[in-house]
N, C-alpha and C. Protein backbone atom coordinates (compact mmCIF):
# COMPACT_ATOMS: atom_id res chain seq x y z
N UNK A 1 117.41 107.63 101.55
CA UNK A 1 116.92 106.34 101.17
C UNK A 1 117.89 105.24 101.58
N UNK A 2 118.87 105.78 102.95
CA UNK A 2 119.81 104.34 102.84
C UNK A 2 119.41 104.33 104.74
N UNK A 3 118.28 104.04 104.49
CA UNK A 3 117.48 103.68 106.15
C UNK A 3 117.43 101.98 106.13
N UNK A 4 118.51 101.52 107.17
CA UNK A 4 118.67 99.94 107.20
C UNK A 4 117.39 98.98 107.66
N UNK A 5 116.48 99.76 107.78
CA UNK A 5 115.17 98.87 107.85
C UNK A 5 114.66 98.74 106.87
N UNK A 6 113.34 97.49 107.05
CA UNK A 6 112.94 96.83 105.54
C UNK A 6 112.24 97.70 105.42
N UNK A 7 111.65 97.83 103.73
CA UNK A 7 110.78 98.34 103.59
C UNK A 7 109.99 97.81 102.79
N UNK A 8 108.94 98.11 102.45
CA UNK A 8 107.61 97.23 101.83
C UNK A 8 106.87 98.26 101.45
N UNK A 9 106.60 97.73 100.08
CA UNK A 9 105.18 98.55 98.84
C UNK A 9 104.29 98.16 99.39
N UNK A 10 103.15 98.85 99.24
CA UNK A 10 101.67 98.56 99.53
C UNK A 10 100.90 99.41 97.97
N UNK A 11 100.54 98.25 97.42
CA UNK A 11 99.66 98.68 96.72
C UNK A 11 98.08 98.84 97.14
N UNK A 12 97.27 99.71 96.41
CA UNK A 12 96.48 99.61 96.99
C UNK A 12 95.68 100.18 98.23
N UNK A 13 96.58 101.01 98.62
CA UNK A 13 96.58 101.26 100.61
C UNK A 13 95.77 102.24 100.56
N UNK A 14 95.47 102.89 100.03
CA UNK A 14 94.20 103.80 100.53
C UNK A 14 92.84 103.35 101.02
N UNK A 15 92.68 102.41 101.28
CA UNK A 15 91.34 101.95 102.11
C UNK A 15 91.61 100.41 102.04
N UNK A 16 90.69 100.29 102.87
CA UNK A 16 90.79 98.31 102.75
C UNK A 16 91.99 97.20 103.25
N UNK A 17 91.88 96.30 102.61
CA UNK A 17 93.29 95.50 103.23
C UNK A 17 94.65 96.51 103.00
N UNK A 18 94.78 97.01 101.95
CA UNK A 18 95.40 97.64 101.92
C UNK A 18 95.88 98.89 103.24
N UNK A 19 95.71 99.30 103.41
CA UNK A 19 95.39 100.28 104.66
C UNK A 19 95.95 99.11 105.80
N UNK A 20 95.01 98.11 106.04
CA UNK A 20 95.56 97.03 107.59
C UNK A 20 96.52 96.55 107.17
N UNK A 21 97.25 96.40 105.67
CA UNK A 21 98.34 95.55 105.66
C UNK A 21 99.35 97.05 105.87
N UNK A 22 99.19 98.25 105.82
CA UNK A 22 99.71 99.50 105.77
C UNK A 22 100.37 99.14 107.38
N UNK A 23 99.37 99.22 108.31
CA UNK A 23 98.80 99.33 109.66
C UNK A 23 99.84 98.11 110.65
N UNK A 24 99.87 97.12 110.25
CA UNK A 24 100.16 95.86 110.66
C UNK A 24 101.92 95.91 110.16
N UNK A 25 102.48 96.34 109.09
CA UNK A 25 103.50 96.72 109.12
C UNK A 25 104.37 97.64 109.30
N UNK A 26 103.85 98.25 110.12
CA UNK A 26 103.84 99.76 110.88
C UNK A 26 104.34 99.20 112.37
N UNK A 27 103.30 98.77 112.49
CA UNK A 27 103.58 98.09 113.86
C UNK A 27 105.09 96.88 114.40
N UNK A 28 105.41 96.69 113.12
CA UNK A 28 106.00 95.57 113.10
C UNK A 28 107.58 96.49 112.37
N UNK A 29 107.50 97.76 112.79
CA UNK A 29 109.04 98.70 111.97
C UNK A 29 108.95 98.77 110.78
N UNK A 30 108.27 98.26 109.90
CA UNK A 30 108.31 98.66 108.23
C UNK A 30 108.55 99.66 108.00
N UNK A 31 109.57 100.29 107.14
CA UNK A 31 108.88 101.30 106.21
C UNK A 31 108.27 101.50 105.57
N UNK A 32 107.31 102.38 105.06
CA UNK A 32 106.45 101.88 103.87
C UNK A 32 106.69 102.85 102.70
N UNK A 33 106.01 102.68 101.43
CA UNK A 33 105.92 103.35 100.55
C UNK A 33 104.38 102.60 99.80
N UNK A 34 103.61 103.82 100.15
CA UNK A 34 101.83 103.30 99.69
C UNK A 34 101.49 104.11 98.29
N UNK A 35 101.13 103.45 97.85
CA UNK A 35 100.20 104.29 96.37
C UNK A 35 98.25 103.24 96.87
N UNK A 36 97.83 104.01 95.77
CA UNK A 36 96.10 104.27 95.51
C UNK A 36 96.03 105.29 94.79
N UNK A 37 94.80 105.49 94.65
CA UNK A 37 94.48 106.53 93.87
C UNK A 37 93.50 107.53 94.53
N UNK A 38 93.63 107.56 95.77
CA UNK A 38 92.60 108.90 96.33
C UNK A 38 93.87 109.44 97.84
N UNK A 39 94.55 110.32 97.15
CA UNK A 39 95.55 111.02 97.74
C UNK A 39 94.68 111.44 99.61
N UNK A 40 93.47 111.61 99.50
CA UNK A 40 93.02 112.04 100.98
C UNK A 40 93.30 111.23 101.70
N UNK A 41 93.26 110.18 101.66
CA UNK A 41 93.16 108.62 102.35
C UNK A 41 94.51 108.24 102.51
N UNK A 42 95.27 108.69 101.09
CA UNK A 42 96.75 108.08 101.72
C UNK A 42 97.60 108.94 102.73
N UNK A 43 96.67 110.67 102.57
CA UNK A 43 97.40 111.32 103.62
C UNK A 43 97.19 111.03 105.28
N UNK A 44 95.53 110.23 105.14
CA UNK A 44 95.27 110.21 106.28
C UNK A 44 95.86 109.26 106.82
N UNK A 45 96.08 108.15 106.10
CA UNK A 45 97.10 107.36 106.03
C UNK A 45 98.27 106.98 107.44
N UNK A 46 98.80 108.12 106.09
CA UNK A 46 100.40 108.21 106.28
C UNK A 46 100.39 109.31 107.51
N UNK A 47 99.91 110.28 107.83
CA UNK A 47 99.71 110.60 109.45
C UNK A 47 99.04 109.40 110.43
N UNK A 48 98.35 108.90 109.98
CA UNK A 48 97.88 107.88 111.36
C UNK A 48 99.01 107.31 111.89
N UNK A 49 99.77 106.95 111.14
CA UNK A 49 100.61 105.82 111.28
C UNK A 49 102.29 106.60 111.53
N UNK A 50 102.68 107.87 110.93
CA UNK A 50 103.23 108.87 111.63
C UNK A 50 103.39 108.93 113.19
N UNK A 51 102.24 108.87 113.36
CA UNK A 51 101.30 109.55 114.92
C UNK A 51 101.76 108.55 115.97
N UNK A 52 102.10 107.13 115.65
CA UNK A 52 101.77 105.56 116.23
C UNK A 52 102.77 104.93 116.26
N UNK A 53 103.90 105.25 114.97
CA UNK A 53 104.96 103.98 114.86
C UNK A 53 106.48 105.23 114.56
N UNK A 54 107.12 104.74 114.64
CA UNK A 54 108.70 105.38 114.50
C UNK A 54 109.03 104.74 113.39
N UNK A 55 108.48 105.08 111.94
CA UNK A 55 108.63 104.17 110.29
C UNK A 55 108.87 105.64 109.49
N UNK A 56 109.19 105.40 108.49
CA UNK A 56 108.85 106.32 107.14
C UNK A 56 107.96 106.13 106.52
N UNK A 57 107.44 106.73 106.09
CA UNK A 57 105.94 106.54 105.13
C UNK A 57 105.65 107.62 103.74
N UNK A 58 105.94 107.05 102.84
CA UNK A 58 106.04 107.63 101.63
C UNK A 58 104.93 107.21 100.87
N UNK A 59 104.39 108.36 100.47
CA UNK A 59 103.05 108.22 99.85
C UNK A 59 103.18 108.63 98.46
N UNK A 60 102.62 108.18 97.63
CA UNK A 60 102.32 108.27 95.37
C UNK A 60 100.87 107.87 95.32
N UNK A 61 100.18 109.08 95.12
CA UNK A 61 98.49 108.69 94.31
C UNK A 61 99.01 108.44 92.60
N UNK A 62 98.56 107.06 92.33
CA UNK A 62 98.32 106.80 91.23
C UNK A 62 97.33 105.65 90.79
N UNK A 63 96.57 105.71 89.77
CA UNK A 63 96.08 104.41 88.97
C UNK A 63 96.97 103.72 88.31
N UNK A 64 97.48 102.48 89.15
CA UNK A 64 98.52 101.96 88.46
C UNK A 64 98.08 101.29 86.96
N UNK A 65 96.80 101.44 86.84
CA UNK A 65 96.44 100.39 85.65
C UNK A 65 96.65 101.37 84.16
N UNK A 66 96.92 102.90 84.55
CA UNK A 66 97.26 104.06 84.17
C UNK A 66 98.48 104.24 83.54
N UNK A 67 99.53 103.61 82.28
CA UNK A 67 100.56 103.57 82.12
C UNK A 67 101.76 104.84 82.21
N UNK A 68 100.77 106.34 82.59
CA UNK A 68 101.92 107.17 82.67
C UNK A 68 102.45 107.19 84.34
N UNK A 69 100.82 107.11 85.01
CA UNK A 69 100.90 106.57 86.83
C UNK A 69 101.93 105.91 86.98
N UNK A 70 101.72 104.81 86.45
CA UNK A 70 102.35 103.39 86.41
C UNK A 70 104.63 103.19 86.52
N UNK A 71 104.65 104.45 85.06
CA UNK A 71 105.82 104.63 84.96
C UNK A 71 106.35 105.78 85.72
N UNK A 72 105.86 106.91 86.26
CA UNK A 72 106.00 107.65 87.53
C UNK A 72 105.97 106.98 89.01
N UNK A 73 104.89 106.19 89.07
CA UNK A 73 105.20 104.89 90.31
C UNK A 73 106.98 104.25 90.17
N UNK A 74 107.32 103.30 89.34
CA UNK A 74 108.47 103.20 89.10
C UNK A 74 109.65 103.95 89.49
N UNK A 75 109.36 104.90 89.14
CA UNK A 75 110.33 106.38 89.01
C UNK A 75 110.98 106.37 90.23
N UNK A 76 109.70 106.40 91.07
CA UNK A 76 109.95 106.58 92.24
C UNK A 76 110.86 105.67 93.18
N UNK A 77 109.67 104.01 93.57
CA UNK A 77 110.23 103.18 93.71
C UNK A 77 111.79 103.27 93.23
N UNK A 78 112.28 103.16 92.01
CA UNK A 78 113.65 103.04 91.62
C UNK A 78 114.88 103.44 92.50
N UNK A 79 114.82 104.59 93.54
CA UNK A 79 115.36 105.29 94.43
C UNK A 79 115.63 104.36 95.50
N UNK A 80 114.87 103.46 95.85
CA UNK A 80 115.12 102.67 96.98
C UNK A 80 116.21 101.00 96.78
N UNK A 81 117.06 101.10 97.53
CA UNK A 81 117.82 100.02 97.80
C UNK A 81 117.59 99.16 98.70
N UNK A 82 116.20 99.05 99.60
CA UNK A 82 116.13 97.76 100.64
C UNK A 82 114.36 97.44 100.70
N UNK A 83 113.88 97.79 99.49
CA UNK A 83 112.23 97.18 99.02
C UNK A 83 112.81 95.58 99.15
N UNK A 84 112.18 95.04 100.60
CA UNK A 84 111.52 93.40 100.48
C UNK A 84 110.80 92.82 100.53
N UNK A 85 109.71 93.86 100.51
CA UNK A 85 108.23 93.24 99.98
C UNK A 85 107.36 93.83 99.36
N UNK A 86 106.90 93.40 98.68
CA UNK A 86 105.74 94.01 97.84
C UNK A 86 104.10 93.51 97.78
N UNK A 87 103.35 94.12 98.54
CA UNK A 87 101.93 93.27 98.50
C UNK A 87 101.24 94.35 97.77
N UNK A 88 100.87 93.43 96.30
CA UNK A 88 99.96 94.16 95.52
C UNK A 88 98.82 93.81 95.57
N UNK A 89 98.29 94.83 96.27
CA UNK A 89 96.85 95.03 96.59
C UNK A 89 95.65 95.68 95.76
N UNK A 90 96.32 96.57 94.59
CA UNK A 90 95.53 97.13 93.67
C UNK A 90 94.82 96.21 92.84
N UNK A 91 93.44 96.31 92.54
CA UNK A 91 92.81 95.61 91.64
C UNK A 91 91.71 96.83 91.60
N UNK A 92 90.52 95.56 90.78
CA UNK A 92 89.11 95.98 90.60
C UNK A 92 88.33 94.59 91.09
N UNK A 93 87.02 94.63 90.63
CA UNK A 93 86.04 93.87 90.84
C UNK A 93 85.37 94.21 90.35
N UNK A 94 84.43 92.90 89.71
CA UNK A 94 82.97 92.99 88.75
C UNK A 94 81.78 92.41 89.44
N UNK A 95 81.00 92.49 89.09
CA UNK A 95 79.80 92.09 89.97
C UNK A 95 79.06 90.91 89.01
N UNK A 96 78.68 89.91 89.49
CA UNK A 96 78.04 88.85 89.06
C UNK A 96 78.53 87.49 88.91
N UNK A 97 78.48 86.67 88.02
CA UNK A 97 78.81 85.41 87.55
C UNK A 97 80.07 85.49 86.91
N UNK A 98 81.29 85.45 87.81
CA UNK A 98 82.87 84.94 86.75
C UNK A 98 82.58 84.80 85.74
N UNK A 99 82.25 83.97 85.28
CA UNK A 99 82.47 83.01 83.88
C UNK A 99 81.08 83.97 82.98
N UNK A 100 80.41 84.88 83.44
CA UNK A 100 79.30 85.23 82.73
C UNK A 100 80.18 86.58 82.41
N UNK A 101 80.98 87.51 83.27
CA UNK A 101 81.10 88.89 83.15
C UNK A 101 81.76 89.30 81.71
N UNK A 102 82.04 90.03 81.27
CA UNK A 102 82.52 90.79 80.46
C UNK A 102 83.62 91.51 80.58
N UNK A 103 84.99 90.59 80.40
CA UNK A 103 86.22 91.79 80.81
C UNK A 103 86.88 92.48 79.34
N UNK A 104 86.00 92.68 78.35
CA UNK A 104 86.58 92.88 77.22
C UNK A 104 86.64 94.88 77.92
N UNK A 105 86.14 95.22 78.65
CA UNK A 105 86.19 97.01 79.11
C UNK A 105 87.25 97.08 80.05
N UNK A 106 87.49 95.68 80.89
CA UNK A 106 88.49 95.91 82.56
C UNK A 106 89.56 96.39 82.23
């Protein structure tokens, strides 16, 4: 963990922006370290980008919204001395009218 290139969290990265922001800093020497929560995707991931760029790529399936995920995510992260970015990409989404939805369940 004492690799003098940057490295950058990706939350989120198993599909979606997540994934192109994976992709795009790959290209650009990042290291990464990706979480999500569907381990297939982050493996496919983390070989695509294996395959393409000369980076490290460290992969954690978790639901970060999951507080034991959450503090095992940490765990991990904690190990690293040159995290300088972090794009948190994990969320959800509701369907309909903002101001109408119901986040008393989110």
């Amino acid at each position: 963990m004492t690799n003098p290139r940057k490295t950058a969290i990706i939350t989120g990265a198993s599909s979606g922006f997540g994934a192109t922001f994976a992709e795009t800093l790959a290209k650009d020497g990042w290291n990464l370290i990706l979480t999500g929560r569907r381990t297939d995707n982050l493996t496919k991931q983390k070989q695509r980008i294996a395959m393409h760029y000369q980076v490290s790529v460290q992969t954690f399936t978790a639901d970060l919204s999951n507080n034991d995920d959450l503090v095992g995510f940490l765990s991990v992260i904690d190990k690293y001395t040159n995290i300088e970015l972090l794009i948190n990409n994990a969320g959800f989404g509701l369907i309909g009218n903002y101001f109408k939805n119901d986040f008393s369940d989110a």
